[in-house]
C-alpha atoms as a PDB file:
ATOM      1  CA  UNK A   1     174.942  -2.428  91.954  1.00  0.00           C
ATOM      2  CA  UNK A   2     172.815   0.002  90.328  1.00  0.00           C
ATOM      3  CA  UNK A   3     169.124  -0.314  90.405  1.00  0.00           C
ATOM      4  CA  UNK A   4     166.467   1.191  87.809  1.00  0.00           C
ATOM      5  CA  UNK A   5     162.699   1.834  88.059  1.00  0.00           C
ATOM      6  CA  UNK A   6     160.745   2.102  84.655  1.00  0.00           C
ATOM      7  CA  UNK A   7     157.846   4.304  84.863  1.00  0.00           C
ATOM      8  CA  UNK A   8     155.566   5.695  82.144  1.00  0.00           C
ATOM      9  CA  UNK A   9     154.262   2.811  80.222  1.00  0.00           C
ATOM     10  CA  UNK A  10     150.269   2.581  79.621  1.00  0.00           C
ATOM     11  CA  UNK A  11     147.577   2.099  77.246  1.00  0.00           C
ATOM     12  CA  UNK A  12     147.417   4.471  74.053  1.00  0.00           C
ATOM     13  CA  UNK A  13     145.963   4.763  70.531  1.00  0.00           C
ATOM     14  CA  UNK A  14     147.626   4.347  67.778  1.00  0.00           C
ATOM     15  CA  UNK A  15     149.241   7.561  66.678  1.00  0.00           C
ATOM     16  CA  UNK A  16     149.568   8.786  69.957  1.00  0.00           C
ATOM     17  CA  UNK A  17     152.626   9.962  72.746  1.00  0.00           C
ATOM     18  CA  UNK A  18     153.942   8.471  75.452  1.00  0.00           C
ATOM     19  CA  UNK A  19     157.132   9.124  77.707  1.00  0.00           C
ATOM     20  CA  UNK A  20     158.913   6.020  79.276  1.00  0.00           C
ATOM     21  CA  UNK A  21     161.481   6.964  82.830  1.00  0.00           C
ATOM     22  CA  UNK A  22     164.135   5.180  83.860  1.00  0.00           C
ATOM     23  CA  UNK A  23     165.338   6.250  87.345  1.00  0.00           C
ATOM     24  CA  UNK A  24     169.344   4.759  88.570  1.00  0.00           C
ATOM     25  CA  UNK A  25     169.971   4.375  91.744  1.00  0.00           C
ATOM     26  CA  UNK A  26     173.156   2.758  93.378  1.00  0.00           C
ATOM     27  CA  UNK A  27     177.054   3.078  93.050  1.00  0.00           C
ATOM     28  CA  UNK A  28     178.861   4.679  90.515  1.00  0.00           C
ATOM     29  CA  UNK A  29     180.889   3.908  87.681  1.00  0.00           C
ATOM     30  CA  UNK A  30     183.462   5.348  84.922  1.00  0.00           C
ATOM     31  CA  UNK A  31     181.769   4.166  81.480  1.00  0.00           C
ATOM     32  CA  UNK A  32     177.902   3.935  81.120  1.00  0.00           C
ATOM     33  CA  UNK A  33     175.653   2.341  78.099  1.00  0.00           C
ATOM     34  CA  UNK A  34     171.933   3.418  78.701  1.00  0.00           C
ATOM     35  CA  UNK A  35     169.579   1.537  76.373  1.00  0.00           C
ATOM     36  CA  UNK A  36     165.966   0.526  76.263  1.00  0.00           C
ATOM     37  CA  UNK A  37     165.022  -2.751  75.025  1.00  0.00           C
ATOM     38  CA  UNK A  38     161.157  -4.535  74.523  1.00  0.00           C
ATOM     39  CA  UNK A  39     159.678  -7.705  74.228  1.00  0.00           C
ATOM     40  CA  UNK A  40     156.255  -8.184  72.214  1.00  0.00           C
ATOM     41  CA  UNK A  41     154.092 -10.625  73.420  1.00  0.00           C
ATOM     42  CA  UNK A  42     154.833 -13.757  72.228  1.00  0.00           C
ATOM     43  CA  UNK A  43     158.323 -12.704  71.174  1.00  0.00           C
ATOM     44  CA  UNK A  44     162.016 -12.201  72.199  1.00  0.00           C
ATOM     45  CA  UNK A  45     163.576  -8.990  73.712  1.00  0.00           C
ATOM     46  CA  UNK A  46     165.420  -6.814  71.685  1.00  0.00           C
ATOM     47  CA  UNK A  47     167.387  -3.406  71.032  1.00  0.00           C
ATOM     48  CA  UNK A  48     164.765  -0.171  70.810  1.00  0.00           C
ATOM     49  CA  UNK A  49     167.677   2.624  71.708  1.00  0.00           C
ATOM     50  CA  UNK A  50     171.236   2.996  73.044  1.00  0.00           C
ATOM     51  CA  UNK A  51     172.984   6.051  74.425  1.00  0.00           C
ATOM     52  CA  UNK A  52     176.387   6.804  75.290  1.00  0.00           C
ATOM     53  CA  UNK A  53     178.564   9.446  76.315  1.00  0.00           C
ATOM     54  CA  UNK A  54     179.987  10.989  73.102  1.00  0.00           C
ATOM     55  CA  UNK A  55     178.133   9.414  70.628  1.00  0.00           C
ATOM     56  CA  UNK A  56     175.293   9.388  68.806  1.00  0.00           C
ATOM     57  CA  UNK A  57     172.251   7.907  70.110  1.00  0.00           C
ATOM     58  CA  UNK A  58     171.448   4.472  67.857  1.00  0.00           C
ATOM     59  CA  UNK A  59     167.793   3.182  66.869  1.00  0.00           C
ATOM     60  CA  UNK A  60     166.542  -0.242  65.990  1.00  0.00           C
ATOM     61  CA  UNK A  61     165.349   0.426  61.955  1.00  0.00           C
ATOM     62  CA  UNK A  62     161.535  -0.090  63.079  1.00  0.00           C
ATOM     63  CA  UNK A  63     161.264   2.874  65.762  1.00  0.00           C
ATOM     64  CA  UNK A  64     164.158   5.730  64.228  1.00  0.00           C
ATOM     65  CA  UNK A  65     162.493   8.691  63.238  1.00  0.00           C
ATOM     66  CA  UNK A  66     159.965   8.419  65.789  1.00  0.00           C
ATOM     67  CA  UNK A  67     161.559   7.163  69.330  1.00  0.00           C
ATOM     68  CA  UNK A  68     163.872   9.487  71.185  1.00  0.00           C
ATOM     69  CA  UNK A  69     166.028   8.444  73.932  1.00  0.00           C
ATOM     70  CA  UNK A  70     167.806  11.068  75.948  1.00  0.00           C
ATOM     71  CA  UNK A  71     169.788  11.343  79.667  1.00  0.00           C
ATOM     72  CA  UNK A  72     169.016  13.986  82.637  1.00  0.00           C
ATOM     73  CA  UNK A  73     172.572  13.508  84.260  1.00  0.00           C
ATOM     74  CA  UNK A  74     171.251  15.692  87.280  1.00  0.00           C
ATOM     75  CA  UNK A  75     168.111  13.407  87.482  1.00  0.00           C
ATOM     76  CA  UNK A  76     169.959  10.578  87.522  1.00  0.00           C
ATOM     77  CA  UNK A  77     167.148   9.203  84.665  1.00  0.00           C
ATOM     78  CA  UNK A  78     166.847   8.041  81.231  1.00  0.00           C
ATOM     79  CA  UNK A  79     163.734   8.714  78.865  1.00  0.00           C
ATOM     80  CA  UNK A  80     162.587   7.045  75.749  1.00  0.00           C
ATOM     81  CA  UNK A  81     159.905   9.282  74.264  1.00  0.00           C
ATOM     82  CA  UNK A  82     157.985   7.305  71.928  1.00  0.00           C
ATOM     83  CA  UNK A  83     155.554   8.915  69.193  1.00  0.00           C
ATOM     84  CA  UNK A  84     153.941   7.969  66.278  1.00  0.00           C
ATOM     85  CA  UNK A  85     153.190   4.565  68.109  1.00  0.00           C
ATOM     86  CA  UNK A  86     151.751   2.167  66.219  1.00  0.00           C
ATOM     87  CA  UNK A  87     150.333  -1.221  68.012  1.00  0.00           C
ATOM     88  CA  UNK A  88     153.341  -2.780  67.009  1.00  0.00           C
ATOM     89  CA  UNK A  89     155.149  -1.142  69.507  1.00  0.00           C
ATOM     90  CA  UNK A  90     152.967  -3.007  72.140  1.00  0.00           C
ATOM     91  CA  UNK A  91     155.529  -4.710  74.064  1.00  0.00           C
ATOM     92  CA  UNK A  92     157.179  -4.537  77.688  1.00  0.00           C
ATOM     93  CA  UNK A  93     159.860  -1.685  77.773  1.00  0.00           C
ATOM     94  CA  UNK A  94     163.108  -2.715  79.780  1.00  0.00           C
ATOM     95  CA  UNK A  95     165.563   0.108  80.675  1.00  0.00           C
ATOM     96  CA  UNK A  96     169.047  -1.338  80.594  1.00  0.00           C
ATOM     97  CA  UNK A  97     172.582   0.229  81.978  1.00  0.00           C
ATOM     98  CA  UNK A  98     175.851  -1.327  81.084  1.00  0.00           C
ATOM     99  CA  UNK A  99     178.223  -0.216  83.845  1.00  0.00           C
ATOM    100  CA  UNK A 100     181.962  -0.843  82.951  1.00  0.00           C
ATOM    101  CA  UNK A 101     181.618  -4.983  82.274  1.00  0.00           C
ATOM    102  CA  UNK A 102     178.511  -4.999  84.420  1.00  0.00           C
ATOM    103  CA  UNK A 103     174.591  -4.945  83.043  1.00  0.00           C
ATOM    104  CA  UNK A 104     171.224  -4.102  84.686  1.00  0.00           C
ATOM    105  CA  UNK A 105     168.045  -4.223  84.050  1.00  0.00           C
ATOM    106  CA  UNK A 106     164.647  -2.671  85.429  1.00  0.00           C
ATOM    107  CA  UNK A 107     161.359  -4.582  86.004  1.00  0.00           C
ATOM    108  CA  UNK A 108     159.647  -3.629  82.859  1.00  0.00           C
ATOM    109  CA  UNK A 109     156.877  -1.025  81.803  1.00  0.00           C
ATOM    110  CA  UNK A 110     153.998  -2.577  79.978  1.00  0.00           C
ATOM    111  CA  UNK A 111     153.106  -0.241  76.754  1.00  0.00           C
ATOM    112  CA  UNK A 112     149.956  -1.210  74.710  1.00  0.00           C
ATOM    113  CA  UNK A 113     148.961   0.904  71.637  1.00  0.00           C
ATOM    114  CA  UNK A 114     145.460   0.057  70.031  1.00  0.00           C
ATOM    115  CA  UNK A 115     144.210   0.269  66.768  1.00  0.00           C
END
């Protein structure tokens, strides 16, 4: 099993920063898919950012240019850092891990950008 821990969701204007963490914890595998995912209120979840091992990170159309997702292997943590934000983006962040044929999910960070 492999358990993660969202952290830096909040409150922000629009046109402002913030910096979503995703901490993994648990056993190990031999292929990993990191991704962050969100659901609007109101609406279904869906793809924000993946990231794999040799390969280009990929970007739902409505955040590229202005979401970043990146690994710190020693850390053991994934980051989404999110500029730019426009309310929009006001949704609840999920941090996702696809471990061989196996997925995982965190609780959810809340993110709410005002106009």
């Amino acid at each position: 099993q492999v358990q993660l821990v969202e952290s830096g969701g909040g409150l922000v204007q629009a046109g402002g920063s913030l910096r979503l963490s995703c901490a993994a914890s648990g056993r190990t595998f031999s292929s990993y898919v990191y991704g962050w995912f969100r659901q609007p209120p109101g609406k279904e979840r869906g793809l924000v950012a993946t990231l794999r091992a040799g390969r280009d990170p990929t970007y739902a159309a409505s955040v590229r240019g202005r979401f970043t997702i990146s690994r710190d292997n020693a850390k053991n943590a994934v980051y989404l850092e999110m500029n730019s934000l426009k309310p929009e983006d006001t949704a609840v962040y999920y941090c996702y891990v696809k471990a061989d044929s196996m997925e995982f999910w965190g609780q959810g960070t809340r993110v709410t950008v005002s106009s």
